[in-house]
N, C-alpha and C. Protein backbone atom coordinates (compact mmCIF):
# COMPACT_ATOMS: atom_id res chain seq x y z
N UNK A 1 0.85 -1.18 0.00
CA UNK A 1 0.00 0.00 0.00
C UNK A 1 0.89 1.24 0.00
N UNK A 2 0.83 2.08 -1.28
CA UNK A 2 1.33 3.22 -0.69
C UNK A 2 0.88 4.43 -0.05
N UNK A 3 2.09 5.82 0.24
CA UNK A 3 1.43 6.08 0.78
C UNK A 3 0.07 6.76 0.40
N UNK A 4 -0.12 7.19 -0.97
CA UNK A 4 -0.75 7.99 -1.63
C UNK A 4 -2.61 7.44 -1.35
N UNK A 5 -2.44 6.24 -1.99
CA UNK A 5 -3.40 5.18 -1.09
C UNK A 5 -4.26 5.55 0.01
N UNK A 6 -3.08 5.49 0.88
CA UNK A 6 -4.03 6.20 2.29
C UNK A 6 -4.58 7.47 2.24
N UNK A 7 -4.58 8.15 1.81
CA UNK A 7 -4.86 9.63 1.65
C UNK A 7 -6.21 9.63 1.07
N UNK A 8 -6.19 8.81 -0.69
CA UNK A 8 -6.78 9.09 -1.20
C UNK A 8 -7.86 8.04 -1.32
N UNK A 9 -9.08 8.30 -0.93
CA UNK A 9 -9.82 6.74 -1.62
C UNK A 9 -10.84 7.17 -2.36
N UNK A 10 -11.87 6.35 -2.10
CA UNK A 10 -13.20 6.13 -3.53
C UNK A 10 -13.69 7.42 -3.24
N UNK A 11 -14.19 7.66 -2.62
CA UNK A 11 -14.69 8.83 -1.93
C UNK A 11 -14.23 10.24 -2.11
N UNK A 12 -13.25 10.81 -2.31
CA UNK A 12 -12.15 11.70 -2.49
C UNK A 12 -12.46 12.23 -4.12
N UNK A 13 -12.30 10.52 -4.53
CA UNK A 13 -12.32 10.79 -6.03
C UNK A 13 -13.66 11.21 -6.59
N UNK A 14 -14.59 10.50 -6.03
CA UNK A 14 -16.26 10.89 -6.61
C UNK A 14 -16.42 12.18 -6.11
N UNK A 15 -15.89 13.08 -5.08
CA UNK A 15 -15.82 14.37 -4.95
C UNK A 15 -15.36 14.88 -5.93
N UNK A 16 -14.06 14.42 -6.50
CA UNK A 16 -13.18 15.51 -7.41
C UNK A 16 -13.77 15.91 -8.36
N UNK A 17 -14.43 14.69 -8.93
CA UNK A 17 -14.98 14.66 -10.13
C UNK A 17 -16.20 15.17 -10.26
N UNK A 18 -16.89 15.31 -8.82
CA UNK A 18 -18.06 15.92 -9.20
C UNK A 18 -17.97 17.37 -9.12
N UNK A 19 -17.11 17.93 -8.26
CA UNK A 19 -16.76 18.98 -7.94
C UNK A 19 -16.30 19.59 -9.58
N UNK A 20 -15.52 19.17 -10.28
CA UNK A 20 -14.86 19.80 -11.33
C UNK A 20 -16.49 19.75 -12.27
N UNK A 21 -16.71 18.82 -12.36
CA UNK A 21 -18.00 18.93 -13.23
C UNK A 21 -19.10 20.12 -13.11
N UNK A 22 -19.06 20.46 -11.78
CA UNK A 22 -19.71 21.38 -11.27
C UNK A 22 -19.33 22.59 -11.21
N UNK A 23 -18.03 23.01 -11.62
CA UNK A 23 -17.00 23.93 -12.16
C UNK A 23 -17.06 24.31 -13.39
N UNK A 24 -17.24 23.29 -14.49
CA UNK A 24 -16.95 23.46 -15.84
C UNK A 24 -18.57 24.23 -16.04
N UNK A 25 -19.72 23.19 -15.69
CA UNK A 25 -21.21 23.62 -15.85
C UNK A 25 -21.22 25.47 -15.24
N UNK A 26 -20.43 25.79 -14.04
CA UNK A 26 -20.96 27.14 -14.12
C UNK A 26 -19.42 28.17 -15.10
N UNK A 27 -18.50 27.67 -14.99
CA UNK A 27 -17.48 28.60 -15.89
C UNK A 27 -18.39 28.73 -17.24
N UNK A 28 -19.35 27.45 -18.14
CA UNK A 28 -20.16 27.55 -19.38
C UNK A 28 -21.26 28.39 -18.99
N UNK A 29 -21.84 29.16 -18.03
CA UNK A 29 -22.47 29.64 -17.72
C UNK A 29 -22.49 31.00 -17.56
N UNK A 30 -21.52 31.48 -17.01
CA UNK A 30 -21.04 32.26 -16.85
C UNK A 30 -20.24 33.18 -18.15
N UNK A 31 -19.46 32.65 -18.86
CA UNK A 31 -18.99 32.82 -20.35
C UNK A 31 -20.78 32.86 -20.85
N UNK A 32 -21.43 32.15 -20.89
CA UNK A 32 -22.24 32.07 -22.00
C UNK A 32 -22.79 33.51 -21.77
N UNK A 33 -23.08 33.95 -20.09
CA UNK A 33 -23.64 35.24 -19.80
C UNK A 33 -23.40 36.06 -19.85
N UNK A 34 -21.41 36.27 -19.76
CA UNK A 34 -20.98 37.43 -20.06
C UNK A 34 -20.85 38.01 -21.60
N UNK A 35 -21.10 36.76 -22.63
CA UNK A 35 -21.60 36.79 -24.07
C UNK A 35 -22.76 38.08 -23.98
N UNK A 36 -24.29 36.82 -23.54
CA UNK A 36 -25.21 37.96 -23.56
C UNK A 36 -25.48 38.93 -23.24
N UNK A 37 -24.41 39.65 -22.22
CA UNK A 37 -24.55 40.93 -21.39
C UNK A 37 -24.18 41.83 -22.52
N UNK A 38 -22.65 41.15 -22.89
CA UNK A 38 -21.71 42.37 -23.71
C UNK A 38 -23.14 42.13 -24.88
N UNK A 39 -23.43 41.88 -25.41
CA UNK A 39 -24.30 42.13 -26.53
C UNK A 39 -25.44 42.51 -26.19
N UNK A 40 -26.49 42.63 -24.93
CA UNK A 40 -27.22 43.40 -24.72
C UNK A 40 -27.08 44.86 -24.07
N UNK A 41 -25.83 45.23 -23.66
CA UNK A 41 -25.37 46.51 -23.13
C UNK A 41 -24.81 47.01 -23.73
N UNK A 42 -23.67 46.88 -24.19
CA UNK A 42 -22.81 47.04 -25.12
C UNK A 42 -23.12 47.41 -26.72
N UNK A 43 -24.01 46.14 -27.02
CA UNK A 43 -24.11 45.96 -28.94
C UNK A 43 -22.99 45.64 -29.10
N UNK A 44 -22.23 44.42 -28.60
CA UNK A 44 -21.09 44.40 -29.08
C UNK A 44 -20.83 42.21 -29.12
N UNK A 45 -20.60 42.23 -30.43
CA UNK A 45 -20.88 40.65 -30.45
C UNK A 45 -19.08 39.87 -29.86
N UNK A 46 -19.00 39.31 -28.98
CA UNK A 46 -18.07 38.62 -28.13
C UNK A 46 -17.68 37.36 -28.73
N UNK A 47 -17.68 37.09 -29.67
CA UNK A 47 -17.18 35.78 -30.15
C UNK A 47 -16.23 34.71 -29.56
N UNK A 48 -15.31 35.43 -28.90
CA UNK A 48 -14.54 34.68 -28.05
C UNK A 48 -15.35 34.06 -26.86
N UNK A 49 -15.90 34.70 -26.00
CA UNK A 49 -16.68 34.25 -25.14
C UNK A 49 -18.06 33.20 -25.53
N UNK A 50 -18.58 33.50 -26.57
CA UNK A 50 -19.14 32.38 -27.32
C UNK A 50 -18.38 31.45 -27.14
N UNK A 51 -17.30 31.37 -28.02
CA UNK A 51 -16.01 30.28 -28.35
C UNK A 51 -16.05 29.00 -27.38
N UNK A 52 -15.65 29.94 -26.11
CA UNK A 52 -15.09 29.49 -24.81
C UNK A 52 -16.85 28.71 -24.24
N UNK A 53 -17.86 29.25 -23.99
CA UNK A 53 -19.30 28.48 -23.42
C UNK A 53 -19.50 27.42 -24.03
N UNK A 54 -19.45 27.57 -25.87
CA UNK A 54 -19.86 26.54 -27.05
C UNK A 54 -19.01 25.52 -26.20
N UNK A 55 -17.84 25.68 -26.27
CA UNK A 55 -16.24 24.52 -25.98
C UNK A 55 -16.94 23.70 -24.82
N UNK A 56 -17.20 24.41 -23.97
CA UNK A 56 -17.34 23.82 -22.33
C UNK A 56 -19.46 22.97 -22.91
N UNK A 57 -19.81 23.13 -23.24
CA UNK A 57 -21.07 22.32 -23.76
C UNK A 57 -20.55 21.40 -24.55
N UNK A 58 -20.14 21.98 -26.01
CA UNK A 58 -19.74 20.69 -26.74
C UNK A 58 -18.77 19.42 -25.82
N UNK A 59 -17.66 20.02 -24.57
CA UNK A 59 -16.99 18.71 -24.14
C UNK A 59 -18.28 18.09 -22.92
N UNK A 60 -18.82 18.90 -22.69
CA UNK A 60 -19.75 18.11 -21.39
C UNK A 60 -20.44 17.22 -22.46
N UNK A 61 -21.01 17.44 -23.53
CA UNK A 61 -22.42 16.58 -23.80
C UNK A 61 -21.48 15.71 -24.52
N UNK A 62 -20.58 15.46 -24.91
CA UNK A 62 -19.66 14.86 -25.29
C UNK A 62 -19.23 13.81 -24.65
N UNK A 63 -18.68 13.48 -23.49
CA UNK A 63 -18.48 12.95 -22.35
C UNK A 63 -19.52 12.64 -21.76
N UNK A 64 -20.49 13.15 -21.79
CA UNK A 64 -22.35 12.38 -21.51
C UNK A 64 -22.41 11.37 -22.13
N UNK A 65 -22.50 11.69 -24.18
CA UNK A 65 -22.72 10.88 -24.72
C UNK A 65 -21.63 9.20 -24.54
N UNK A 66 -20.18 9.69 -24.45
CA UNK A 66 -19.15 8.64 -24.34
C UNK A 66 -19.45 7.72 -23.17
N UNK A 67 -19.72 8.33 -21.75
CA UNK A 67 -19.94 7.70 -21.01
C UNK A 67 -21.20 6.75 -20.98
N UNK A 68 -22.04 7.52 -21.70
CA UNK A 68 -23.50 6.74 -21.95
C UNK A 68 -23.36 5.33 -22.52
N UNK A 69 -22.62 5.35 -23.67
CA UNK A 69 -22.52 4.39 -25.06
C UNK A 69 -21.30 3.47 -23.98
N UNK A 70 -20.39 4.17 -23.35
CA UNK A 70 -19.47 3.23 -22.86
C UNK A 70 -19.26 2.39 -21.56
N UNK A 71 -20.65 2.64 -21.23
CA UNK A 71 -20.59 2.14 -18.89
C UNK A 71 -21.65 0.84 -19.25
């Protein structure tokens, strides 16, 4: 057993992972909103920030679908 082992178990990990998941869902959220702000205050179209929300959806439903087809 090392020591890393002890530290870390099942538990730890189903946190990490849910935790980051729960990270990515509001960073796509957040980008997606600061999109619609700058273009409803502004008039000013943000493409980058599009870019960046699209990215974080296309890899979540992505990894939905993989995990779906693959568990």
């Amino acid at each position: 057993m090392s020591i890393l082992e002890r530290f870390v178990d099942e538990r730890f990990l189903a946190h990490r992972r849910q935790s980051t998941a729960v990270a990515g869902q509001v960073a796509m959220v957040l980008a997606m909103s600061l999109f619609l702000w700058r273009h409803y205050a502004d008039h000013v179209w943000s493409w980058d920030l599009f870019a960046v929300g699209l990215a974080f959806a296309a890899v979540k439903l992505g990894m939905m679908a993989w995990r779906l087809t693959h568990d």
